[in-house]
Protein backbone atom coordinates (compact mmCIF):
# COMPACT_ATOMS: atom_id res chain seq x y z
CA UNK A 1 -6.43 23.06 9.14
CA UNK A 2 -5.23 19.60 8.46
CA UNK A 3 -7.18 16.36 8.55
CA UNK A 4 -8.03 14.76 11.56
CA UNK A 5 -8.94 11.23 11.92
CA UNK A 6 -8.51 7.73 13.21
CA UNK A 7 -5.16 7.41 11.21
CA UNK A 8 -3.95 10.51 12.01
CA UNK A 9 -4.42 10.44 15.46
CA UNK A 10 -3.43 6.71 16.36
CA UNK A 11 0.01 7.48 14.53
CA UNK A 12 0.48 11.13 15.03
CA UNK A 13 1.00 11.60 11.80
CA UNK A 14 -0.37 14.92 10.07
CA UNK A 15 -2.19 13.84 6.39
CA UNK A 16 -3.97 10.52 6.42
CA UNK A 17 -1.43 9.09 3.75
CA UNK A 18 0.53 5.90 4.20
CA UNK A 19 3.39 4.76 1.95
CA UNK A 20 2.66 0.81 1.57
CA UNK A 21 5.62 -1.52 1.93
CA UNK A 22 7.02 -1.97 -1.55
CA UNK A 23 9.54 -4.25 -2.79
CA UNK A 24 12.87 -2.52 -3.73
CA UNK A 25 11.41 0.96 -2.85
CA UNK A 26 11.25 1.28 0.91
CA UNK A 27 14.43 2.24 1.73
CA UNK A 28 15.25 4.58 4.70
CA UNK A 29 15.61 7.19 1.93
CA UNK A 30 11.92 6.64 0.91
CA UNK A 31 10.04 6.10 4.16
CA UNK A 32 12.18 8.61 6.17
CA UNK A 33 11.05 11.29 3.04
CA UNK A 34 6.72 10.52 3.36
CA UNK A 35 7.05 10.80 7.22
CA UNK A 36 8.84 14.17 6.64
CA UNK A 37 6.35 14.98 4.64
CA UNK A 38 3.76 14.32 7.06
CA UNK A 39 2.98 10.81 6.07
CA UNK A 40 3.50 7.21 7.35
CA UNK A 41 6.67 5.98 5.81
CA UNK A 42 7.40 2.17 5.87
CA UNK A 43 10.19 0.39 5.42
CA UNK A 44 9.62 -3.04 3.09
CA UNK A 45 11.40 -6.05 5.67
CA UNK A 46 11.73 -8.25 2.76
CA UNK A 47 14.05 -5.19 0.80
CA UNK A 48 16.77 -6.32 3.22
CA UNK A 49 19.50 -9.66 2.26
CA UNK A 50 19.45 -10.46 5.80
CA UNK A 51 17.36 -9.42 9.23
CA UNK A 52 20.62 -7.77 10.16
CA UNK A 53 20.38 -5.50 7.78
CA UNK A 54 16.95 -4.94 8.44
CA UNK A 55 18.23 -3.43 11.86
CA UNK A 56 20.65 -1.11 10.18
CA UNK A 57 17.41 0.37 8.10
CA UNK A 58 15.71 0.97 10.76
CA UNK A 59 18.81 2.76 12.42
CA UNK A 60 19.27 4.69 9.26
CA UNK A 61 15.53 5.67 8.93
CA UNK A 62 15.77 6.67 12.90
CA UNK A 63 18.83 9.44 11.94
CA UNK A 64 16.60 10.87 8.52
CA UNK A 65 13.33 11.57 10.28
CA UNK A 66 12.47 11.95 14.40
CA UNK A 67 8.90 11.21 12.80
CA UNK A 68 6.54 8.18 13.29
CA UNK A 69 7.28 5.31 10.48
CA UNK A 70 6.78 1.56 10.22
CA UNK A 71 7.57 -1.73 9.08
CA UNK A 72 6.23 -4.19 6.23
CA UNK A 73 6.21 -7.84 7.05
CA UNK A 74 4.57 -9.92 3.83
CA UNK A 75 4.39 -12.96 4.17
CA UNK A 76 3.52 -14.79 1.18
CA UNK A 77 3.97 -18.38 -0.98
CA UNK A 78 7.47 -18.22 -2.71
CA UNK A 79 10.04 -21.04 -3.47
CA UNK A 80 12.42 -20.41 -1.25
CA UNK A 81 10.64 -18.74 2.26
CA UNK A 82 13.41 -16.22 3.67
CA UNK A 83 13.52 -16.78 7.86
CA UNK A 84 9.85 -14.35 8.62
CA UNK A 85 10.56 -14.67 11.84
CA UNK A 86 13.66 -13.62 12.61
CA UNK A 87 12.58 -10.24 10.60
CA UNK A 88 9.31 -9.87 12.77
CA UNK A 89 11.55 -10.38 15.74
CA UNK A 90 14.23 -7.56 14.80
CA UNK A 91 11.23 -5.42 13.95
CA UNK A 92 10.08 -6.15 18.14
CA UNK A 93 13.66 -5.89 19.17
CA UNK A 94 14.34 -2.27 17.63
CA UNK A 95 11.05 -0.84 19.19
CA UNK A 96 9.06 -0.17 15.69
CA UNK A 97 5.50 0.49 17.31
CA UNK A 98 3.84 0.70 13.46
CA UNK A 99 3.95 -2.33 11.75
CA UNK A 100 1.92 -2.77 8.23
CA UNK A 101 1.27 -7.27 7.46
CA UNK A 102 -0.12 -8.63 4.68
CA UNK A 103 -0.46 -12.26 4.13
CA UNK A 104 -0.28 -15.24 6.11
CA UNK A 105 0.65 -13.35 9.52
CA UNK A 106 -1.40 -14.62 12.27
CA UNK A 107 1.41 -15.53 14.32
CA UNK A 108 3.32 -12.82 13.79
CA UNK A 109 0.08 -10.12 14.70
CA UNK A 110 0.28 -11.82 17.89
CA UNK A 111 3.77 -11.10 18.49
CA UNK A 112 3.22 -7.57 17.35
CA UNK A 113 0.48 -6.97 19.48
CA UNK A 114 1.95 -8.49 22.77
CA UNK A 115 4.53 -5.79 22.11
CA UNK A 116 2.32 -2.89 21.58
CA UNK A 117 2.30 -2.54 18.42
CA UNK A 118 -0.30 -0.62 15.72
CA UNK A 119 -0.98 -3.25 13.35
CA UNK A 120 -2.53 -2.33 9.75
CA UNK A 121 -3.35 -5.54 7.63
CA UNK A 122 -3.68 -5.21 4.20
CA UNK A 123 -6.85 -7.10 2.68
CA UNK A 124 -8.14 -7.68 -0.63
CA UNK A 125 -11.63 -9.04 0.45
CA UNK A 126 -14.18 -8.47 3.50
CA UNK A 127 -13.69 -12.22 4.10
CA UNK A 128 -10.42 -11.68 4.93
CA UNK A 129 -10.82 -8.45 6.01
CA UNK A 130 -12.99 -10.05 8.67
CA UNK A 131 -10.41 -12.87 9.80
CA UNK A 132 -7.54 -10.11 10.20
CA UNK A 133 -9.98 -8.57 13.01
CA UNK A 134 -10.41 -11.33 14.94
CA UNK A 135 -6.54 -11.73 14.72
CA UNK A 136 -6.83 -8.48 16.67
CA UNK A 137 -5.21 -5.97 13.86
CA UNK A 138 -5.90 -1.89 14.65
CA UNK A 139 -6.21 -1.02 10.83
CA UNK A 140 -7.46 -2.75 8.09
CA UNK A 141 -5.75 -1.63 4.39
CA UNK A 142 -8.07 -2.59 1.91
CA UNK A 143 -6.42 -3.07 -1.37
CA UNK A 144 -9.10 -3.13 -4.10
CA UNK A 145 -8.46 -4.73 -7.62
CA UNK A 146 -6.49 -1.58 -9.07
CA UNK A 147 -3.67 -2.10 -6.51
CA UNK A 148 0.01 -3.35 -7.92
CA UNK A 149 1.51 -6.55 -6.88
CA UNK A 150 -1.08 -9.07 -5.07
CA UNK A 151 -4.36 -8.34 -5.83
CA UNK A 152 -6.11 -11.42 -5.00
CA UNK A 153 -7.95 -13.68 -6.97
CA UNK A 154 -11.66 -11.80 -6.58
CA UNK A 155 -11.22 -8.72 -8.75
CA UNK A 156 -13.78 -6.21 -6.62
CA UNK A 157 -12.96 -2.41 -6.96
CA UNK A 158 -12.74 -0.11 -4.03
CA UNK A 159 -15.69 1.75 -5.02
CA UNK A 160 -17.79 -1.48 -4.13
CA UNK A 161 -14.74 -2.99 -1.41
CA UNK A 162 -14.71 0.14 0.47
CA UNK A 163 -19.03 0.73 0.57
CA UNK A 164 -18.60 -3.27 1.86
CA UNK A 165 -15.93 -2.28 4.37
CA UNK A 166 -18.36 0.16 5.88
CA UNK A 167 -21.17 -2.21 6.29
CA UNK A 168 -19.62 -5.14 7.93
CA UNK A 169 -16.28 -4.33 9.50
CA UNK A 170 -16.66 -4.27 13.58
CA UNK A 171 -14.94 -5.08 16.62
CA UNK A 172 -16.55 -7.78 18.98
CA UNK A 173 -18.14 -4.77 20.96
CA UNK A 174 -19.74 -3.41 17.91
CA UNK A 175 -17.69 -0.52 17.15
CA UNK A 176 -16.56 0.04 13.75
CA UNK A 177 -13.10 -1.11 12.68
CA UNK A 178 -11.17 1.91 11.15
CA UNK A 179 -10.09 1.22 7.42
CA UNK A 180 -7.65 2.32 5.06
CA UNK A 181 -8.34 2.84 1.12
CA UNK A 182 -5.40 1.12 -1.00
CA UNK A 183 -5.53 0.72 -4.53
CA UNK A 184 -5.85 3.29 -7.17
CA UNK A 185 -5.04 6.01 -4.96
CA UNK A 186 -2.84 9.08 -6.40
CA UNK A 187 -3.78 12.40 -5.28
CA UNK A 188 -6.31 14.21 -2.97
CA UNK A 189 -9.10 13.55 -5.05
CA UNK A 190 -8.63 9.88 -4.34
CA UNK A 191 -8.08 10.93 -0.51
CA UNK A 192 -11.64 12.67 -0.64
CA UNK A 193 -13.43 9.88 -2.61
CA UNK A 194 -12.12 7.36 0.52
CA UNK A 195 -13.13 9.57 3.09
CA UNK A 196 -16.50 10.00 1.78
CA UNK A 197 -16.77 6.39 1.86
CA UNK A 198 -15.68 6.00 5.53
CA UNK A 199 -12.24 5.57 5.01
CA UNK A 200 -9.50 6.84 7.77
CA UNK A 201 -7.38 7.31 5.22
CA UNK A 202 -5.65 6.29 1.91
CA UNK A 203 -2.75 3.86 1.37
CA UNK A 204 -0.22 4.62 -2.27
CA UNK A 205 2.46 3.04 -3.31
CA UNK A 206 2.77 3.52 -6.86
CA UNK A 207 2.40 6.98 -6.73
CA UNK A 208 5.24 7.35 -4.27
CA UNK A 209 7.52 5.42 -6.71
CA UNK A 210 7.44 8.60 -8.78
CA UNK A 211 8.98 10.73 -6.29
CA UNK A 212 12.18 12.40 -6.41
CA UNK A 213 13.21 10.82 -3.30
CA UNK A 214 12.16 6.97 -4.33
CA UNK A 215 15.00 5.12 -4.55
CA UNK A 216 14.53 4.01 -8.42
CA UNK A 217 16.01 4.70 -11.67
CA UNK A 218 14.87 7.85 -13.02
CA UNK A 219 13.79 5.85 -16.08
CA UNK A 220 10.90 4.01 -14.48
CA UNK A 221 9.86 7.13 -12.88
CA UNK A 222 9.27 8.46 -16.13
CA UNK A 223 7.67 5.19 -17.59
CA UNK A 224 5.35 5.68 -14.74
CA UNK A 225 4.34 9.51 -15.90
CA UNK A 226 4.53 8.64 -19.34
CA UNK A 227 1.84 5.37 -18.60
CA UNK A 228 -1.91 5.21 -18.96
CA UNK A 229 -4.42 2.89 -17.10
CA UNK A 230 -4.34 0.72 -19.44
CA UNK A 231 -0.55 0.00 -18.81
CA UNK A 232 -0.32 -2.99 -16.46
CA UNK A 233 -0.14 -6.64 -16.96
CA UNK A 234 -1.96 -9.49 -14.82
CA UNK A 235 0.18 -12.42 -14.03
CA UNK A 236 -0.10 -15.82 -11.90
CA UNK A 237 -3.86 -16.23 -12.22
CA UNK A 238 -3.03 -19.71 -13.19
CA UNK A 239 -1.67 -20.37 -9.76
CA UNK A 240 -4.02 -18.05 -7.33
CA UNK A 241 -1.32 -15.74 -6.67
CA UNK A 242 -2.51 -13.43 -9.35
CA UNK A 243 -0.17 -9.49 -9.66
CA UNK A 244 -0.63 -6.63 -11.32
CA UNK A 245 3.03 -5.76 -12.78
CA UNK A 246 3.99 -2.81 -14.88
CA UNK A 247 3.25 -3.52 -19.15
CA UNK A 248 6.40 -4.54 -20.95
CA UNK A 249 7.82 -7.22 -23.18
CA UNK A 250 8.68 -9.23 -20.02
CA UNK A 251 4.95 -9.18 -19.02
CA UNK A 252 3.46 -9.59 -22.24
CA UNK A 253 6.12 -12.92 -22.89
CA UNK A 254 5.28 -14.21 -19.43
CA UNK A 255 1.75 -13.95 -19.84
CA UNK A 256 1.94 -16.01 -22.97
CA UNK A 257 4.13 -18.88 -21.18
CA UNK A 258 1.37 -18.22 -18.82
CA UNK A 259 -0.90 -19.11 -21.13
CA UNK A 260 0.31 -21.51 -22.95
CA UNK A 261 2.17 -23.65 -20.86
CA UNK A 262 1.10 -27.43 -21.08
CA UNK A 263 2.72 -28.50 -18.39
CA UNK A 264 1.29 -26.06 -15.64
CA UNK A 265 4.59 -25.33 -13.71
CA UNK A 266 5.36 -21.58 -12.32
CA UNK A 267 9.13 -22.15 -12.38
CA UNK A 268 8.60 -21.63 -16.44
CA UNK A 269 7.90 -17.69 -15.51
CA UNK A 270 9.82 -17.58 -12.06
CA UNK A 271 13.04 -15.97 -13.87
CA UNK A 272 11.24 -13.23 -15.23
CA UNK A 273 12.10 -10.38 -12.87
CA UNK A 274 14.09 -6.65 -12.74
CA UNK A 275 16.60 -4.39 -11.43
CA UNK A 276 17.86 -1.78 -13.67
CA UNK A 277 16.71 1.30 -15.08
CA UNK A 278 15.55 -0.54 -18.41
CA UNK A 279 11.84 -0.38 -18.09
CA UNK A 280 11.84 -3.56 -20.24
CA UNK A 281 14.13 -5.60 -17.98
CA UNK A 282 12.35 -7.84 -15.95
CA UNK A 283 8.81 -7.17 -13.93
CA UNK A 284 8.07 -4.75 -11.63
CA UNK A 285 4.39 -3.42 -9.94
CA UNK A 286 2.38 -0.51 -10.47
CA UNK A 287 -1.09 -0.10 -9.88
CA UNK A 288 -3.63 1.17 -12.56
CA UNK A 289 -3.25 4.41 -10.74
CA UNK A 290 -0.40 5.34 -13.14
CA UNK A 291 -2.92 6.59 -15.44
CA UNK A 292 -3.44 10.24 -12.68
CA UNK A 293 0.27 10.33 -12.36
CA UNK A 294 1.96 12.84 -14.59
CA UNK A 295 4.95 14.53 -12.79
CA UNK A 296 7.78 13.82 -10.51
CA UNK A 297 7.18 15.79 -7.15
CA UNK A 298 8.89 15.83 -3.78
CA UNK A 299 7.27 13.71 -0.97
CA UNK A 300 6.66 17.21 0.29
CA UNK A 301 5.42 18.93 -2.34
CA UNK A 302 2.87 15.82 -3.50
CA UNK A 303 1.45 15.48 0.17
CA UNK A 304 0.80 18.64 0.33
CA UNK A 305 -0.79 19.41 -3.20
CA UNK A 306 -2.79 16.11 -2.03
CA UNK A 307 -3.95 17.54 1.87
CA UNK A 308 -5.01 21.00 -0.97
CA UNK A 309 -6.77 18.88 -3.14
CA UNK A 310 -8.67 16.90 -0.96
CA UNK A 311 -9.68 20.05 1.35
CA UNK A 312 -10.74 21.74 -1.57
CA UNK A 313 -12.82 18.57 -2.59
CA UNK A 314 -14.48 18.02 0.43
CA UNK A 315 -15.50 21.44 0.61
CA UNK A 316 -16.85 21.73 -2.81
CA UNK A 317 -19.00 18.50 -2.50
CA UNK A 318 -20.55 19.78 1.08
CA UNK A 319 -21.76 23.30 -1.05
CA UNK A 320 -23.05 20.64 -3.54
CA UNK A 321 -26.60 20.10 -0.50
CA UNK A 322 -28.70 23.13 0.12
CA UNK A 323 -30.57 23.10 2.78
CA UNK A 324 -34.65 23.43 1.57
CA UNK A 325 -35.58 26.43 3.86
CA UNK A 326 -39.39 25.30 2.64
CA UNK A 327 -38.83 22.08 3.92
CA UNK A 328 -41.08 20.15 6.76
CA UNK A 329 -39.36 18.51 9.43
């Protein structure tokens, strides 16, 4: 019997798995192969050159999979701001009904909403968290500190993010706001863990880059699998826009500039970043998670070894309380 919960049922999807939006990684190919599988897929808006080409993704992901799927909108602080809305307005115009924010999307949750959209915000603190509800968002992701890419600038773990998420997150009518767990998450044991701490379901990115079906070089796959936790690199703390990228000479010689810079200016790291399968050339994210990944599955095959997992672990920690027969009510 599958999992059945706030996730799954709002998206009619059948394992309470998203695939986060990921820069150069959701493709059609990759979020038309996790709703296959059973999962949300999402396609990354900011992947596309243009907001036409956006439209042509979607298109494409709409003849792969007659399953649900979304859309990432980030908006974030960069040098040269691509046009946000024109992408949120393709993403209204071609009928997506799942859209996934993160950032500085107010006006855009609006727009989303209006249209009748599912909106899941990712959030890296209750504070925020908090804001994002008023803004009216279904979902809240919460991406604790072991995510890749942004992880904020507080540095608090899901174990403690997620017990916090619990406590204060409600609508204006009281009821509790359904979360998502994001960060560190690679396999059903992670998927049990969040559920036991009121989760809906879990959010993974990283471990979807090591997929056959992700739309990466083979090499960083296997950089991922061959990775421990102790494999990632911190960078931008020095301007609050602190990521978590992937450990290799480019991270460790940006870190130093980082460092070391006396004159404080972030174009002195800005041309550090990657595209080929050269593990070493350029930047790119992973979350500490890479330390539970050790193979290459299908989308398939790893949803479904995760829906086993979790089952099993859910099972085994309910045997773990014996009811005292002795006992006085």
């Amino acid at each position: 019997m599958p999992f059945e919960t706030a996730l799954t049922k709002a998206l009619g999807i059948r394992v309470p798995v998203v695939q986060g939006g990921m820069q150069w990684v959701g493709y059609a190919e990759m979020a038309s192969a996790v709703s296959n599988a059973g999962g949300l897929g999402i396609l990354t808006s900011l992947t596309q050159p243009t907001p036409a080409d956006l439209r042509k993704e979607i298109q494409k992901t709409r003849r792969m999979t007659s399953k649900p799927f979304g859309v990432n909108l980030t908006v974030l602080p960069t040098l040269s701001p691509p046009p946000y809305g024109e992408y949120a307005q393709v993403i209204i115009d071609e009928g997506i009904k799942i859209v996934e924010t993160a950032g500085l999307v107010k006006d855009y949750v609006a727009k989303f909403k209006a249209a009748g959209c599912t909106v899941l915000h990712k959030c890296t603190t209750i504070r925020h968290s908090l804001s994002a509800v008023k803004m009216g968002v279904d979902f809240i992701s919460i991406d604790g500190f072991e995510c890749a890419g942004h992880v904020g600038e507080h540095d608090i773990p899901n174990f403690v993010l997620l017990n916090r998420a619990k406590e204060q997150l409600r609508k204006p009518n009281g009821d509790p706001v359904p979360y998502i767990a994001s960060g560190g998450m690679a396999n059903g044991s992670s998927l049990a863990a969040a559920l036991s701490l009121g989760a809906c379901g879990i959010n993974m990115g990283t471990r979807f880059m090591a997929t056959v079906e992700a739309p990466i070089h083979h090499n960083i796959k296997q950089s991922i699998v061959n990775a421990t936790e102790d494999d990632t690199d911190l960078l931008m703390r020095r301007w609050t826009n602190t990521a978590r990228f992937f450990r290799n000479t480019v991270t460790q010689a940006a870190a130093k500039v980082e460092k070391e810079s006396t004159s404080g200016k972030f174009e002195e790291i800005a041309d550090y970043v990657f595209l080929n399968g050269d593990p070493d050339y350029g930047v790119w994210t992973a979350g500490i998670c890479i330390g539970l990944i050790h193979d290459i599955p299908t989308c398939d095959e790893l949803l479904k070894r995760i829906e086993t997992e979790a089952r099993d672990a859910v099972m085994e920690q309910a045997s773990l309380f014996k009811e005292d027969s002795k006992a006085k009510l």
